[in-house]
Protein backbone atom coordinates (compact mmCIF):
# COMPACT_ATOMS: atom_id res chain seq x y z
CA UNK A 1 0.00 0.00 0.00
CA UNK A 2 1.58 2.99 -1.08
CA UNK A 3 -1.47 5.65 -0.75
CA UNK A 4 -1.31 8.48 1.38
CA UNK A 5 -3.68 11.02 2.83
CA UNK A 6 -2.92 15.04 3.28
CA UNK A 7 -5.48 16.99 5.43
CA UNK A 8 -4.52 20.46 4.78
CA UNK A 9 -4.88 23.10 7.60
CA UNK A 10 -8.07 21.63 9.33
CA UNK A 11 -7.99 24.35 12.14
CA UNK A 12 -10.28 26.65 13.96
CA UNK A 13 -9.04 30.26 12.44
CA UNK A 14 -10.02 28.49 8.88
CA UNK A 15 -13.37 27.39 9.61
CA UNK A 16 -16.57 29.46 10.96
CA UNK A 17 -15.69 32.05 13.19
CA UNK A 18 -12.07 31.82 13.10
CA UNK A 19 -9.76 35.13 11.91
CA UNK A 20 -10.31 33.39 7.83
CA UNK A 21 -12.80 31.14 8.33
CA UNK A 22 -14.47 29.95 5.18
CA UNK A 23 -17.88 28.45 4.60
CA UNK A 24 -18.42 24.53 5.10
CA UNK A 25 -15.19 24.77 7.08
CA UNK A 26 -16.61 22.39 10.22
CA UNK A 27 -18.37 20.41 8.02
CA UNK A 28 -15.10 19.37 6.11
CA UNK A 29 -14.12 18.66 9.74
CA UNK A 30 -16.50 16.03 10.12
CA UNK A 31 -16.16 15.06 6.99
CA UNK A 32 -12.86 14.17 7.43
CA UNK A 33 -13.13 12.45 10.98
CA UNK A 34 -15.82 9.82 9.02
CA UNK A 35 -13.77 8.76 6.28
CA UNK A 36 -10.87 8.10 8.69
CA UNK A 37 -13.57 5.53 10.44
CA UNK A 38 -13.95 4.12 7.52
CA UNK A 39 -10.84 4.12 5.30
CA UNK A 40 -8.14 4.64 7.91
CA UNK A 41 -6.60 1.64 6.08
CA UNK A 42 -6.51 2.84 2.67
CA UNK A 43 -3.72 4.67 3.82
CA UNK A 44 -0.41 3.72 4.56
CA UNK A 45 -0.09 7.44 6.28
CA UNK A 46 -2.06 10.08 7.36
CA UNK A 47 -0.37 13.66 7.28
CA UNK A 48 -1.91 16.92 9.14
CA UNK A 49 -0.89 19.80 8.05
CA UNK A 50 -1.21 23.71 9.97
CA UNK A 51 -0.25 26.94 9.43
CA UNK A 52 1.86 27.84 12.79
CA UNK A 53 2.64 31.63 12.89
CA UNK A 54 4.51 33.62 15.06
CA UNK A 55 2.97 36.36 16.78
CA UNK A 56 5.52 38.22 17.31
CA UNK A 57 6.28 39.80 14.04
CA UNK A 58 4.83 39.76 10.27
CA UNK A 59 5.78 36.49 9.54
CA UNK A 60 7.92 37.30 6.42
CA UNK A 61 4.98 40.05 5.27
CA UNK A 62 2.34 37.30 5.72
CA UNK A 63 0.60 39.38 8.22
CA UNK A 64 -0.91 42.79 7.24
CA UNK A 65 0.36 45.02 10.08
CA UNK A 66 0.93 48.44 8.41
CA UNK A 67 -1.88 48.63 5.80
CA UNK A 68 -5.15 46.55 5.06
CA UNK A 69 -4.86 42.93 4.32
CA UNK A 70 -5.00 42.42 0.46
CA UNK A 71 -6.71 38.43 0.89
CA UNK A 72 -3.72 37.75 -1.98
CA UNK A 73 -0.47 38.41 -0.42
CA UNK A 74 -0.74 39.26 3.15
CA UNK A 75 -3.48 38.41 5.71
CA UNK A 76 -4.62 39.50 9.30
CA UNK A 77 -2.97 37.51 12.07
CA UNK A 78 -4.31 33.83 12.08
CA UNK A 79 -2.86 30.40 13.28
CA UNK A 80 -0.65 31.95 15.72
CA UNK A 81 1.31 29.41 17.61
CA UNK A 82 -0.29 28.33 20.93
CA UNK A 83 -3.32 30.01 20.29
CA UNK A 84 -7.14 28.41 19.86
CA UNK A 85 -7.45 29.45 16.71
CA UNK A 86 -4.22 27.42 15.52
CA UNK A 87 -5.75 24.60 16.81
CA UNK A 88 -7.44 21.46 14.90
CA UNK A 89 -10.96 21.94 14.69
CA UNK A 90 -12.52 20.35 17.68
CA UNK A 91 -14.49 17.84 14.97
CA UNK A 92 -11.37 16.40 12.91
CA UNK A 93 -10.69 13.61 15.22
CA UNK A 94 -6.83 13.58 14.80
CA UNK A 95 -6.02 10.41 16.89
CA UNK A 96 -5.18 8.72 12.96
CA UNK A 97 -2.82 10.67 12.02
CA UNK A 98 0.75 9.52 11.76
CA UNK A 99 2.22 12.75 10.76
CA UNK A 100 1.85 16.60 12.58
CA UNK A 101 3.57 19.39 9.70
CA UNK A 102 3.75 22.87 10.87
CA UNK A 103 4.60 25.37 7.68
CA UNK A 104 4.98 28.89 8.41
CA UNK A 105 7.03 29.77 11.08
CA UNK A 106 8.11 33.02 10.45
CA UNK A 107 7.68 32.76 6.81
CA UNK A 108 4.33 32.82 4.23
CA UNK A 109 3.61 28.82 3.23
CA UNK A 110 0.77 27.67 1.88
CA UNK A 111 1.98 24.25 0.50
CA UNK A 112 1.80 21.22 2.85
CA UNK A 113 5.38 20.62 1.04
CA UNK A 114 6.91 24.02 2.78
CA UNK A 115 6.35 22.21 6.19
CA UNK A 116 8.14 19.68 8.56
CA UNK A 117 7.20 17.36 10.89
CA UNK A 118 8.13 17.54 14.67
CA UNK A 119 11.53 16.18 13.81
CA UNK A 120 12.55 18.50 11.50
CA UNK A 121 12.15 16.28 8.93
CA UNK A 122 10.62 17.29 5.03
CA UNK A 123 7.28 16.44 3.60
CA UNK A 124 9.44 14.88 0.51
CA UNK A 125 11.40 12.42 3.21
CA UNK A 126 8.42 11.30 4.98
CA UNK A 127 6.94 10.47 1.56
CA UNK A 128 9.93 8.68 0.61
CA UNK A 129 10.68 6.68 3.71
CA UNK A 130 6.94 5.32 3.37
CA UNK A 131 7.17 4.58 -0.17
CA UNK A 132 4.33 6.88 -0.98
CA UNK A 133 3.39 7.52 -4.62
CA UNK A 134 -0.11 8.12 -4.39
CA UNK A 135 -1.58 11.18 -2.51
CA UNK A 136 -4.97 12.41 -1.57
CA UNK A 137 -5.79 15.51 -0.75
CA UNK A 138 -8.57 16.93 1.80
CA UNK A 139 -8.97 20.21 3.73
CA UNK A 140 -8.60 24.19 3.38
CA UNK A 141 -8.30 25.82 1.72
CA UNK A 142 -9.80 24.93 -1.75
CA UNK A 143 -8.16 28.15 -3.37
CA UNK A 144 -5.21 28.33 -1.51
CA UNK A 145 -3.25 26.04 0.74
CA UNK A 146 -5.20 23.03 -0.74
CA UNK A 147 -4.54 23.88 -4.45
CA UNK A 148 -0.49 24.43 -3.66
CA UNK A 149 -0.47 21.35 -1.92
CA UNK A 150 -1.83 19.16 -4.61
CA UNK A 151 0.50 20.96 -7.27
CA UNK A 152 3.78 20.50 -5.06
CA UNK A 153 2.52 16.87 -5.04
CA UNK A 154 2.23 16.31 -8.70
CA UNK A 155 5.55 18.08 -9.08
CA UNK A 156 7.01 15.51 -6.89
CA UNK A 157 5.86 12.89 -9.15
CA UNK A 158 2.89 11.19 -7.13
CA UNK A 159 -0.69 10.70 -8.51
CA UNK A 160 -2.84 13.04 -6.79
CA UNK A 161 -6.66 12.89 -6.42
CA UNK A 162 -8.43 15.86 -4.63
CA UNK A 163 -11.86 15.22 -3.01
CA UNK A 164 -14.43 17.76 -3.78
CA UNK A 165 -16.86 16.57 -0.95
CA UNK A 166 -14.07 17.19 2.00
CA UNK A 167 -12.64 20.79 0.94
CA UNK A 168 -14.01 24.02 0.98
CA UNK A 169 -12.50 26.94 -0.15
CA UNK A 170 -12.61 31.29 0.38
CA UNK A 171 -15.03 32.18 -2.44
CA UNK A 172 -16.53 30.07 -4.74
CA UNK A 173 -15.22 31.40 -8.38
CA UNK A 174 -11.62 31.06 -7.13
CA UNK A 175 -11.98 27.72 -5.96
CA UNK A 176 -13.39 26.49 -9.10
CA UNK A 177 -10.53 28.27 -11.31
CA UNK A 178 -8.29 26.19 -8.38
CA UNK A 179 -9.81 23.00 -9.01
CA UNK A 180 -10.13 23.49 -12.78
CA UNK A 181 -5.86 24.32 -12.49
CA UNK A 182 -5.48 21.10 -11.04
CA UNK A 183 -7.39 19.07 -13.44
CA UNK A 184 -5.11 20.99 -16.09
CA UNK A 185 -2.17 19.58 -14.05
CA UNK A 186 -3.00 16.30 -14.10
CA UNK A 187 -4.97 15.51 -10.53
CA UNK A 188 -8.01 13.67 -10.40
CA UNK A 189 -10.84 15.67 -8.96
CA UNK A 190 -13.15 13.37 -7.21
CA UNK A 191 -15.53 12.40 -4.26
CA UNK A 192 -14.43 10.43 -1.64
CA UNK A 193 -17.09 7.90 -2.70
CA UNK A 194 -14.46 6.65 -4.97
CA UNK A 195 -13.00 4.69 -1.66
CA UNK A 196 -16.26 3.05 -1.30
CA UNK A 197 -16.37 1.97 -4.75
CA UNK A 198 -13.23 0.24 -4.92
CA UNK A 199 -14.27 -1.26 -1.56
CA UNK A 200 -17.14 -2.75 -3.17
């Protein structure tokens, strides 16, 4: 088995109420949480991924701090290390997942690829010491952090699929140009029902 799942930046300040929270965001929580139950072993890893800011400074320009955020470029403060809204959403049961990456850190990241895992260690060595070569993708955002991270993993040569059912993304016209980009690129949008069919 050589199929991995990425859950992209599941966390509070990304889902209703939270400093960028998009629409759907808890629901692709739960989401998530049920097709662990049921396909945990699908996977031969489970990776988390979340945006872990400083607070202390703009975080490489991430943060707007002298002018209005632009929603392209720079941001108002969100996932700040040790904070609530950094957190996992209180529905995405995490207790599956073999792999924590924290991207950020001082620095704007929106791939899952930019990260590392509490060891220090590279989203590309992690997928190489499994033996991964298959990837799919879940999370938030659609438009953003979800859309780099599928591209970074076709660009690392694994065949991606990206599950419309369990993302949801900052407006709806950029999410579709997103998901229409990755189709271009080569990944497979799809439901997650596809597990159940090859199940059956």
């Amino acid at each position: 088995m050589t199929r991995a799942l990425f859950i992209i930046d599941v966390q509070n300040d990304f889902t209703e109420g939270g400093a960028l929270g998009v629409e759907g965001g808890a629901a692709v929580a739960a989401g998530i949480t049920r097709l662990l139950q049921q396909h945990r072993g699908d996977y031969a890893l489970v990776a988390a991924s979340r945006d872990w800011h400083s607070g202390e400074h703009d975080n490489g320009g991430h943060f707007a701090v002298d002018a209005e955020p632009d929603f392209v470029a720079t941001w108002p403060p969100h996932c700040v290390e040790g904070t609530d809204g950094a957190d996992y959403h209180p529905d995405f049961d995490t207790s599956a997942v073999d792999v924590h990456i924290r991207k950020g850190q001082g620095v704007p990241a929106y791939s899952i690829f930019e990260g590392t895992d509490d060891a220090g260690a590279s989203v590309s060595d992690v997928l190489a010491a499994r033996g991964i070569t298959d990837i799919d993708v879940v999370g938030l955002a659609t438009d953003y952090c979800v859309r780099a991270s599928a591209l970074d993993a076709v660009e690392h040569g694994q065949h991606v699929r990206v599950f419309t059912d369990l993302v949801a993304g900052v407006a709806a016209e950029s999410s579709a140009t997103a998901l229409a980009e990755l189709g271009h690129a080569g990944v497979v949008i799809a439901e997650s029902t596809v597990l159940d069919e090859a199940a059956s």
